[in-house]
PDB file of N, CA and C in Angstrom:
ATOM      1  N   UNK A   1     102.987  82.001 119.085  1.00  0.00           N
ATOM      2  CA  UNK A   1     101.650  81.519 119.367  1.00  0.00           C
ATOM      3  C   UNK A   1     101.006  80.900 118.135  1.00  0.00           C
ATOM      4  N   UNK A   2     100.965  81.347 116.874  1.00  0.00           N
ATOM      5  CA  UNK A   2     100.657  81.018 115.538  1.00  0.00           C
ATOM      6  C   UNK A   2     101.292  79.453 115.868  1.00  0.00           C
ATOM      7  N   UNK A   3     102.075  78.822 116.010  1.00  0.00           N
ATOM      8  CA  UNK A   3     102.444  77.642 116.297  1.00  0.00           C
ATOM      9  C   UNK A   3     101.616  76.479 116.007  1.00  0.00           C
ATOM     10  N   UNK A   4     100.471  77.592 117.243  1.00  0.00           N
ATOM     11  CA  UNK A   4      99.018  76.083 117.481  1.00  0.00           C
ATOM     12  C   UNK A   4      97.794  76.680 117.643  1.00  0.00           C
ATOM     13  N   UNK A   5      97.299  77.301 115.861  1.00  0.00           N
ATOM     14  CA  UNK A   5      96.330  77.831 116.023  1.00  0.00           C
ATOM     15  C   UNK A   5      95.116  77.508 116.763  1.00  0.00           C
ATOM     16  N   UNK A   6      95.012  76.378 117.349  1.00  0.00           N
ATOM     17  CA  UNK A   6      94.004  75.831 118.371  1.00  0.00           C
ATOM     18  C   UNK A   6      94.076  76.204 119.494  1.00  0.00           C
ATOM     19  N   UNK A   7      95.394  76.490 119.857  1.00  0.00           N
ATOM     20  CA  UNK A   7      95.427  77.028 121.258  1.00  0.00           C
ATOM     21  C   UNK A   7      95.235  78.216 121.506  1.00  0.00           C
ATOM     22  N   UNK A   8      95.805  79.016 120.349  1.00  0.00           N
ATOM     23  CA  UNK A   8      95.014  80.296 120.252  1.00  0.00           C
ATOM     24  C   UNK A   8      92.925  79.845 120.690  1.00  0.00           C
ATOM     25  N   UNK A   9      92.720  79.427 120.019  1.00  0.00           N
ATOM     26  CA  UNK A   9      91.329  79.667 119.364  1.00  0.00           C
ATOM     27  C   UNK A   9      90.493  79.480 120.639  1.00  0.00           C
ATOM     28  N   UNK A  10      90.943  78.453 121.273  1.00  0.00           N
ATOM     29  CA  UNK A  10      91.139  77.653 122.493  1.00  0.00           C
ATOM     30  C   UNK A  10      90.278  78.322 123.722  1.00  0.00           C
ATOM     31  N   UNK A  11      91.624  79.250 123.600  1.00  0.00           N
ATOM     32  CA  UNK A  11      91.894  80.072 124.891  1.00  0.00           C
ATOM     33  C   UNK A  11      90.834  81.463 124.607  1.00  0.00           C
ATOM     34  N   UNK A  12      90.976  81.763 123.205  1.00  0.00           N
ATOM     35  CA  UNK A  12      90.159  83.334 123.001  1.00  0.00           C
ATOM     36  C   UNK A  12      88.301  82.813 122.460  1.00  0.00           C
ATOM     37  N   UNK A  13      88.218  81.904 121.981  1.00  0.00           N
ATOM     38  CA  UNK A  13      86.845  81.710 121.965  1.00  0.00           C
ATOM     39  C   UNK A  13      85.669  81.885 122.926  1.00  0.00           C
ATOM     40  N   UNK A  14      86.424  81.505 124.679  1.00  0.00           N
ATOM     41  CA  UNK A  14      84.957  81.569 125.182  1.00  0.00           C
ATOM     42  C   UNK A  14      84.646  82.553 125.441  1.00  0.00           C
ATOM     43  N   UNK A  15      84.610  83.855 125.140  1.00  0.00           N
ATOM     44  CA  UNK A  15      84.135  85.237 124.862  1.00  0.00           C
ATOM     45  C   UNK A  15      84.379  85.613 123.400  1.00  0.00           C
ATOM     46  N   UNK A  16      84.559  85.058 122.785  1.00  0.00           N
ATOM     47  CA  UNK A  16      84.405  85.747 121.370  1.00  0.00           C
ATOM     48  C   UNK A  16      84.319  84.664 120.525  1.00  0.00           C
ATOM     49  N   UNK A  17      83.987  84.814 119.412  1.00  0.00           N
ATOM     50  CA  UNK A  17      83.373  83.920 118.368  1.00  0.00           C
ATOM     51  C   UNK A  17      84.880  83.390 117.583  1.00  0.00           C
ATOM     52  N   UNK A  18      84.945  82.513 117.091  1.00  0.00           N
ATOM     53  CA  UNK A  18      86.280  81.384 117.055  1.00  0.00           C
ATOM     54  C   UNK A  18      86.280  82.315 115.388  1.00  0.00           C
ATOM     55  N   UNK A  19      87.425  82.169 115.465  1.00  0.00           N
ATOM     56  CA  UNK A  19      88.507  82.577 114.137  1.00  0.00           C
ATOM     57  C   UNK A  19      89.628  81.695 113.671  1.00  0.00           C
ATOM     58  N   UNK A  20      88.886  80.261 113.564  1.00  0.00           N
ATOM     59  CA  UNK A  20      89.931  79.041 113.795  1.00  0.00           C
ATOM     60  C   UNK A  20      90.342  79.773 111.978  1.00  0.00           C
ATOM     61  N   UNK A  21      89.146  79.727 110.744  1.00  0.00           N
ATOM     62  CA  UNK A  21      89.512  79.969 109.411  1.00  0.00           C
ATOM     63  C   UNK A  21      90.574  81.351 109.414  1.00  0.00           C
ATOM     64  N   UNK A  22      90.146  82.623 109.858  1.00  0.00           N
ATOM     65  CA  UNK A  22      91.200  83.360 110.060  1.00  0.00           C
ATOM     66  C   UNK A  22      92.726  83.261 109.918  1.00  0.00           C
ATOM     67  N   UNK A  23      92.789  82.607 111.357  1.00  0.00           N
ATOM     68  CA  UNK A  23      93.947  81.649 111.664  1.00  0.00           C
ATOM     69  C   UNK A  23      94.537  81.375 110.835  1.00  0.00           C
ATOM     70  N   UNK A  24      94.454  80.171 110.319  1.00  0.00           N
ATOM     71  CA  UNK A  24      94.606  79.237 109.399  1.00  0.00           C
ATOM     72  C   UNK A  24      95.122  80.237 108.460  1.00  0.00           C
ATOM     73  N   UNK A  25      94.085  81.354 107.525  1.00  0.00           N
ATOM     74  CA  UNK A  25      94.222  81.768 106.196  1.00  0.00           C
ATOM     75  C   UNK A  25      95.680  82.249 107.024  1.00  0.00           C
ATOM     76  N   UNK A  26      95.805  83.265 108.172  1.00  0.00           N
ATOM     77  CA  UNK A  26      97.132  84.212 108.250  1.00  0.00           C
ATOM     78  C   UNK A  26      98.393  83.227 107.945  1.00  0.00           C
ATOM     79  N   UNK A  27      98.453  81.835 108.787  1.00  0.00           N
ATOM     80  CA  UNK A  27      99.216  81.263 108.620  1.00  0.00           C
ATOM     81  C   UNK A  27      99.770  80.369 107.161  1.00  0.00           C
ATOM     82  N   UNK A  28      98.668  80.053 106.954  1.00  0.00           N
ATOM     83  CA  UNK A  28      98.704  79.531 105.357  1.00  0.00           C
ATOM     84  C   UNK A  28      99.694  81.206 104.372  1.00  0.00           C
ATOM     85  N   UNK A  29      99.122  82.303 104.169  1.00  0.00           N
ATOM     86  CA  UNK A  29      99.627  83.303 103.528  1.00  0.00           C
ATOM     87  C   UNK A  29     100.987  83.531 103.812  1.00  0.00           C
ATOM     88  N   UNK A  30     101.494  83.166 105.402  1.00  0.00           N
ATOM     89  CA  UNK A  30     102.817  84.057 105.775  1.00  0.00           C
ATOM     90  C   UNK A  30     103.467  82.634 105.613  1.00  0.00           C
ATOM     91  N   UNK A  31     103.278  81.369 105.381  1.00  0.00           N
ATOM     92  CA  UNK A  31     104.040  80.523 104.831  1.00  0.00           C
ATOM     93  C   UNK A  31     104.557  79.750 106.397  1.00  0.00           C
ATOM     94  N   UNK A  32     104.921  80.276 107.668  1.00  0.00           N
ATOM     95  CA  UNK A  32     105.258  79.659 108.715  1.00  0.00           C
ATOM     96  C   UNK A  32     105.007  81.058 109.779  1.00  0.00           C
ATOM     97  N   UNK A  33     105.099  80.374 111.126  1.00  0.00           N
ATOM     98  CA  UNK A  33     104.430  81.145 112.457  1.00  0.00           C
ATOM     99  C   UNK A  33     105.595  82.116 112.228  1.00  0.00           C
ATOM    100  N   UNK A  34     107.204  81.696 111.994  1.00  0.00           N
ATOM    101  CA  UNK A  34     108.002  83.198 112.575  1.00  0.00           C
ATOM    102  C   UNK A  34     107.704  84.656 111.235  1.00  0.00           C
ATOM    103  N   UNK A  35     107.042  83.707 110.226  1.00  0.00           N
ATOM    104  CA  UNK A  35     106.953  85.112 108.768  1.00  0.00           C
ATOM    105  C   UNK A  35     105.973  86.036 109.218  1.00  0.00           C
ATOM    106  N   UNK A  36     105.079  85.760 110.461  1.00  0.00           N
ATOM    107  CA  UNK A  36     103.887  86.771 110.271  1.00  0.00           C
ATOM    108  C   UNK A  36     104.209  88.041 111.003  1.00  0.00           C
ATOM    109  N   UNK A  37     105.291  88.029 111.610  1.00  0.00           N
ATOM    110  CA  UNK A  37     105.470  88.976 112.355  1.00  0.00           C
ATOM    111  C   UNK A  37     106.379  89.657 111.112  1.00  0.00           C
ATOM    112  N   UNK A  38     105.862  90.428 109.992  1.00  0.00           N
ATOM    113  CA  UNK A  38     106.983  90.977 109.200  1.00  0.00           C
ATOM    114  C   UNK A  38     106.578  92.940 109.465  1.00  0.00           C
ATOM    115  N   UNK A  39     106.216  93.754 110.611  1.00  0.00           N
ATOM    116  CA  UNK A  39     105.955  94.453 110.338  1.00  0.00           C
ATOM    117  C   UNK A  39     105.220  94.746 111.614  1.00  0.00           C
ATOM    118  N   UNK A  40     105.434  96.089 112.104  1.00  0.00           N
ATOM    119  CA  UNK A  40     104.539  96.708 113.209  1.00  0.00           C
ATOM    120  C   UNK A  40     102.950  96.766 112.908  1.00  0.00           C
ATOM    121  N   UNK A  41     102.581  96.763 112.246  1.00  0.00           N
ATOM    122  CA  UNK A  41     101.170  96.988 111.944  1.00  0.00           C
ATOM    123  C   UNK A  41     100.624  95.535 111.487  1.00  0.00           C
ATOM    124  N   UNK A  42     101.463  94.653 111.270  1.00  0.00           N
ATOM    125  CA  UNK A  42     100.482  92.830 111.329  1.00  0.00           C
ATOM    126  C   UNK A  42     101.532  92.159 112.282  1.00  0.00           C
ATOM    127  N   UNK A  43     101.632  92.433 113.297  1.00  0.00           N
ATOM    128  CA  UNK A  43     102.874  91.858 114.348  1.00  0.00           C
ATOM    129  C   UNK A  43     101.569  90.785 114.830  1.00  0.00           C
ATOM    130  N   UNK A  44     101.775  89.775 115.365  1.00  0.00           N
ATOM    131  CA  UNK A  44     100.905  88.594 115.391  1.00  0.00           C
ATOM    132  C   UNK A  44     100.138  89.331 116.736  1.00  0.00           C
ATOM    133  N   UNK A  45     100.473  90.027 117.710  1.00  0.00           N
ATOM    134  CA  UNK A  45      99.557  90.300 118.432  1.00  0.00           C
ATOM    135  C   UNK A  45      98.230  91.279 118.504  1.00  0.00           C
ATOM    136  N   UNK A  46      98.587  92.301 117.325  1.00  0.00           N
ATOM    137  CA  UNK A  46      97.743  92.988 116.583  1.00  0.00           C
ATOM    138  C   UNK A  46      96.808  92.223 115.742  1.00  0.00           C
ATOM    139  N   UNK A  47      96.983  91.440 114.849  1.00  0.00           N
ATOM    140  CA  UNK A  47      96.344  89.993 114.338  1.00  0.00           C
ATOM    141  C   UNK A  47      95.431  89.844 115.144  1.00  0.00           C
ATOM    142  N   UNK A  48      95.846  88.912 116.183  1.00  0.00           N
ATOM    143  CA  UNK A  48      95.015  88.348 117.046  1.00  0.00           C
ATOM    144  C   UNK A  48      93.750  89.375 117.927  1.00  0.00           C
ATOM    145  N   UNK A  49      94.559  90.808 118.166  1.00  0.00           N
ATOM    146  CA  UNK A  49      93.634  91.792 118.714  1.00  0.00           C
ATOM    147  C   UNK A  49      92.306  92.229 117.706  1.00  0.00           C
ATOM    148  N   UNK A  50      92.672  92.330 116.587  1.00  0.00           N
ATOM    149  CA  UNK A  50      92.222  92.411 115.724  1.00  0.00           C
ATOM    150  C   UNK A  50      90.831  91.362 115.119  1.00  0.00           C
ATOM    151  N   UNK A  51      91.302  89.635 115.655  1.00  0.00           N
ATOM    152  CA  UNK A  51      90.275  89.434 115.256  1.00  0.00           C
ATOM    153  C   UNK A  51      89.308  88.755 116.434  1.00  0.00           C
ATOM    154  N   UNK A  52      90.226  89.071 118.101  1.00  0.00           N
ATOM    155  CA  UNK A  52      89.385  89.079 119.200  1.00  0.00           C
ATOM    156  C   UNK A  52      89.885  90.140 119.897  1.00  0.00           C
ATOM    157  N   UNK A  53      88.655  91.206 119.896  1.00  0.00           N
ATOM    158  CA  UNK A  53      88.682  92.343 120.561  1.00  0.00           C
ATOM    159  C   UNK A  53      89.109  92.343 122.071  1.00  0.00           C
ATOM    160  N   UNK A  54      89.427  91.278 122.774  1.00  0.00           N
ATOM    161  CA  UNK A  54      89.416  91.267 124.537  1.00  0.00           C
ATOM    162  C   UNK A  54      90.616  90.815 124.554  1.00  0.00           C
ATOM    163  N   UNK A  55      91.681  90.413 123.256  1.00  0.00           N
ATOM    164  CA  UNK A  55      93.009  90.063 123.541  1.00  0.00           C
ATOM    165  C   UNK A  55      93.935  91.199 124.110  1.00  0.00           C
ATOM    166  N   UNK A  56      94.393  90.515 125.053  1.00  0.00           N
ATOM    167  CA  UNK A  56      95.355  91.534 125.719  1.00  0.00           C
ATOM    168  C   UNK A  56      96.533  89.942 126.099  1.00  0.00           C
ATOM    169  N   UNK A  57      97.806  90.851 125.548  1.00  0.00           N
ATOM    170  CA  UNK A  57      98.949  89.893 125.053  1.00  0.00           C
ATOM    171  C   UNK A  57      99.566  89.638 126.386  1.00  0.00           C
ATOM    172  N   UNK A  58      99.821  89.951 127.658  1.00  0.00           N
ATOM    173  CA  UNK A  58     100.194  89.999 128.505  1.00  0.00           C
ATOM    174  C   UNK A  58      99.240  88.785 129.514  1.00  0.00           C
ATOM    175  N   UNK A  59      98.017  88.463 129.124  1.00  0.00           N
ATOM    176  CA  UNK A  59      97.422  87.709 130.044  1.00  0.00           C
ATOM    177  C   UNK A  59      97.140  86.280 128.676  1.00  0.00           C
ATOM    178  N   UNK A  60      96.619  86.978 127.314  1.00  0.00           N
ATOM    179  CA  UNK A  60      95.956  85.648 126.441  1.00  0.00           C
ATOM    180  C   UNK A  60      97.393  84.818 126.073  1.00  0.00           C
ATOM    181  N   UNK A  61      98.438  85.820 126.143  1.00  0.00           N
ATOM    182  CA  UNK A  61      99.835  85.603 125.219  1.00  0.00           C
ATOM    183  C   UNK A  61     100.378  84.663 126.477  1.00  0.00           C
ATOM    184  N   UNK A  62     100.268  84.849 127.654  1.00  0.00           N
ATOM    185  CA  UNK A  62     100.698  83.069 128.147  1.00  0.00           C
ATOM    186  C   UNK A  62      99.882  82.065 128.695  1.00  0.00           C
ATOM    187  N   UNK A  63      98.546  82.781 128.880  1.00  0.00           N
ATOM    188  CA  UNK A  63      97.718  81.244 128.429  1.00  0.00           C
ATOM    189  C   UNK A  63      97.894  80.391 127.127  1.00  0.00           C
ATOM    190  N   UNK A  64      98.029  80.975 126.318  1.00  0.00           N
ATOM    191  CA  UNK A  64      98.148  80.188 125.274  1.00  0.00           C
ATOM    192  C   UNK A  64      99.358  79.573 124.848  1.00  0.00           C
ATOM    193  N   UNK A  65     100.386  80.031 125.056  1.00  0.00           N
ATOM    194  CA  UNK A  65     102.077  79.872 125.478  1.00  0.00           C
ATOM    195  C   UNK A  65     102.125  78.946 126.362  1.00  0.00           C
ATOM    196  N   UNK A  66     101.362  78.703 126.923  1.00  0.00           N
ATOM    197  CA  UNK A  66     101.050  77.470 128.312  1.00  0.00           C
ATOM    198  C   UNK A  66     100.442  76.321 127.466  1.00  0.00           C
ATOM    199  N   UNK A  67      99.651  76.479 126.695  1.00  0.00           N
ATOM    200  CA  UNK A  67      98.933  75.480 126.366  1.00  0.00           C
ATOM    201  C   UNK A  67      99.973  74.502 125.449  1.00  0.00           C
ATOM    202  N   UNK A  68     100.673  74.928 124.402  1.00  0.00           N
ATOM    203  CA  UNK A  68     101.532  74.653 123.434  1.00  0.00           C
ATOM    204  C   UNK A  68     103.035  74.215 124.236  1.00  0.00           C
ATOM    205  N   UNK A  69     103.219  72.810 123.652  1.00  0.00           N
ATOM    206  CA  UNK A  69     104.868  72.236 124.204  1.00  0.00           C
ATOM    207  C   UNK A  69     105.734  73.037 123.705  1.00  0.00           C
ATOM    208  N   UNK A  70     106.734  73.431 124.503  1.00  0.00           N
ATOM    209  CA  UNK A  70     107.812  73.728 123.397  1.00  0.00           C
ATOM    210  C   UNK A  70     108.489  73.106 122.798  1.00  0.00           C
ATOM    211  N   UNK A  71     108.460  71.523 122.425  1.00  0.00           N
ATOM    212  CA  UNK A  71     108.606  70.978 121.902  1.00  0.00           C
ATOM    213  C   UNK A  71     108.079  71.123 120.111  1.00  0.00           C
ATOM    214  N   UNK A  72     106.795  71.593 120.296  1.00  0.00           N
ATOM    215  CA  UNK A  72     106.064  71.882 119.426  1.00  0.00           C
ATOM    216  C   UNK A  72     106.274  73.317 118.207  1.00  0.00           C
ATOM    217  N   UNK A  73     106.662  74.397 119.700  1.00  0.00           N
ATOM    218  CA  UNK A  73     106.821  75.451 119.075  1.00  0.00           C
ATOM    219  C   UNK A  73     108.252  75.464 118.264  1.00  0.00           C
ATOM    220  N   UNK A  74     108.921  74.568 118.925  1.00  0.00           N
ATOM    221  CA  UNK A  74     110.676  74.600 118.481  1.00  0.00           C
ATOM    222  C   UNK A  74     110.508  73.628 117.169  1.00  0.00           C
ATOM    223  N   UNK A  75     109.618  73.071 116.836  1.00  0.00           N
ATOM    224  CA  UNK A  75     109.241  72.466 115.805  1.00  0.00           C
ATOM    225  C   UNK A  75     108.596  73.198 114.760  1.00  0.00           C
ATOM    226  N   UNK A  76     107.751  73.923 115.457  1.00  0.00           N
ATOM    227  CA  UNK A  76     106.911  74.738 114.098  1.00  0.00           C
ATOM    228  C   UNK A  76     108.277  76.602 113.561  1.00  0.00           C
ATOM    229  N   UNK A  77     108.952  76.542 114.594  1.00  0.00           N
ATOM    230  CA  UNK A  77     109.823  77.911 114.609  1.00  0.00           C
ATOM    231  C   UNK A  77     110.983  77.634 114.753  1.00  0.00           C
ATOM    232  N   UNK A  78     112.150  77.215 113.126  1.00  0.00           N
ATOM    233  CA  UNK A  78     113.250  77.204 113.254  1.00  0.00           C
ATOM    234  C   UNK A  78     114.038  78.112 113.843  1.00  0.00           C
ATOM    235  N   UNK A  79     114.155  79.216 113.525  1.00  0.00           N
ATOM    236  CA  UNK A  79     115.082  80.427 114.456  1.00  0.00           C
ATOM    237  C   UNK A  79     114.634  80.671 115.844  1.00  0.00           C
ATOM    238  N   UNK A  80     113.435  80.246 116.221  1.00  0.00           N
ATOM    239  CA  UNK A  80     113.439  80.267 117.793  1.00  0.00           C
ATOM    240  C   UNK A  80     114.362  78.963 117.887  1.00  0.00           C
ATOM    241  N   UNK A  81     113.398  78.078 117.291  1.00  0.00           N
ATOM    242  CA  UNK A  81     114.679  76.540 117.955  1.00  0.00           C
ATOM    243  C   UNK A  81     116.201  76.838 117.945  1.00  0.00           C
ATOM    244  N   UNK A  82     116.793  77.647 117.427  1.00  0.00           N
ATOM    245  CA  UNK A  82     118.217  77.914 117.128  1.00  0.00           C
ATOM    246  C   UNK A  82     118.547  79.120 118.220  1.00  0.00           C
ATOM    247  N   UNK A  83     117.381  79.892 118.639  1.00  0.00           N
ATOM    248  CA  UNK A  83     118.020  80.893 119.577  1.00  0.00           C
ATOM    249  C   UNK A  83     118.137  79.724 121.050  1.00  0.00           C
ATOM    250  N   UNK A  84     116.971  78.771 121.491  1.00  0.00           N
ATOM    251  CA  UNK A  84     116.876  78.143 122.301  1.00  0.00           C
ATOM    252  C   UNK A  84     118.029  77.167 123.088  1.00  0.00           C
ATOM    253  N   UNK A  85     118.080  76.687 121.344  1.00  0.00           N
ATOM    254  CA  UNK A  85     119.699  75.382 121.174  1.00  0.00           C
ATOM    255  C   UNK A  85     120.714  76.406 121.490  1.00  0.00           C
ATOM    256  N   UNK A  86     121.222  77.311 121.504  1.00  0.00           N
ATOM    257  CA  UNK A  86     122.331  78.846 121.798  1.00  0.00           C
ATOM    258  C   UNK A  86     122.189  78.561 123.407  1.00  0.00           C
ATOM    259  N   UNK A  87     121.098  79.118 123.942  1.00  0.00           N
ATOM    260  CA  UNK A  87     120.994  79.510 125.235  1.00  0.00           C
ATOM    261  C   UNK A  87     121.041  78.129 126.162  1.00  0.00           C
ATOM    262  N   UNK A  88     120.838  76.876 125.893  1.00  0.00           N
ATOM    263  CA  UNK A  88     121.312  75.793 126.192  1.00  0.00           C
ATOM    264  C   UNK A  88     122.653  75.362 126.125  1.00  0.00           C
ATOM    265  N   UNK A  89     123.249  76.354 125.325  1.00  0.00           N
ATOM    266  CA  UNK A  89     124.638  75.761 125.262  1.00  0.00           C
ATOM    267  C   UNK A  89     125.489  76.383 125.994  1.00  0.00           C
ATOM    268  N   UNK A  90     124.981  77.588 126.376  1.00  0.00           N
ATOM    269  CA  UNK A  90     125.482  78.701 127.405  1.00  0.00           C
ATOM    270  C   UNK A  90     126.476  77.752 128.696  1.00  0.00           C
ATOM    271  N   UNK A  91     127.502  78.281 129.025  1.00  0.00           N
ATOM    272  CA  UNK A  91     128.020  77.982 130.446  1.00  0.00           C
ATOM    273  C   UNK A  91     127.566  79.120 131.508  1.00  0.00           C
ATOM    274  N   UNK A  92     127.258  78.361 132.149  1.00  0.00           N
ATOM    275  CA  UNK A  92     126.627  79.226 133.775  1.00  0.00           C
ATOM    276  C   UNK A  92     127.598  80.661 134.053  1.00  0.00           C
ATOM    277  N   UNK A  93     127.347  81.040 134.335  1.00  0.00           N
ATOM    278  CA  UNK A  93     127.905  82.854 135.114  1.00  0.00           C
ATOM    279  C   UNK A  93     128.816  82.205 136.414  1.00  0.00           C
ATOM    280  N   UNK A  94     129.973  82.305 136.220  1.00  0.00           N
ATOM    281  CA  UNK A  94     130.645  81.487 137.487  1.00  0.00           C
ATOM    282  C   UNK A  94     131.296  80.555 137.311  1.00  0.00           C
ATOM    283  N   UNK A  95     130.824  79.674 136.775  1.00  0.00           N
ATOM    284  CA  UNK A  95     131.276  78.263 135.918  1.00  0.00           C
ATOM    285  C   UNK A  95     132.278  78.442 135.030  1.00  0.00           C
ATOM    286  N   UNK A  96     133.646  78.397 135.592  1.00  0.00           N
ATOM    287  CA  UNK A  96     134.836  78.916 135.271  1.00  0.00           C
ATOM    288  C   UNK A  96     135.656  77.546 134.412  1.00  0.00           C
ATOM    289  N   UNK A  97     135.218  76.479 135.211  1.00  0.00           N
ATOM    290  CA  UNK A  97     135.506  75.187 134.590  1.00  0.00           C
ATOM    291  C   UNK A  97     136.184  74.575 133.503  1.00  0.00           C
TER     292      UNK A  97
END
């Protein structure tokens, strides 16, 4: 989600007050979206709960996952793009060929 801190901001602002600078600083510090998750206690969804109290990851975590291409995210997140490019390369279950 760190990807497109706008879409975060986006989606959690119209009940809570925008944390676009927040944002920004977490991502600026952890250097790219996949570094921030280094740890159970700053896992990006705690972050985000943290700095909008009504996040709940199960409903904000794919609105905002919706909003962002994956084009985008596979751009901003090398090792996702590499798990993605894997599972594309997959042959079908059956597909004996």
């Amino acid at each position: 989600l760190f990807s497109n801190i706008d879409a975060i901001d986006e989606i959690m602002s119209p009940d809570n007050e925008s944390h676009k600078r927040e944002l920004s600083n977490i991502l600026r510090v952890a250097g790219e979206p996949e570094k921030i998750n280094d740890n159970p206690e700053t896992a990006p969804s705690k972050r985000l709960k943290s700095l909008y109290p009504s996040y709940q990851k199960t409903l904000h975590g794919a609105l905002i996952f919706n909003k962002i291409p994956l084009s985008h995210i596979r751009a901003q997140c090398p090792h996702f793009n590499d798990w993605i490019t894997k599972l594309e390369t997959l042959t079908p279950l059956g597909d004996v060929s």
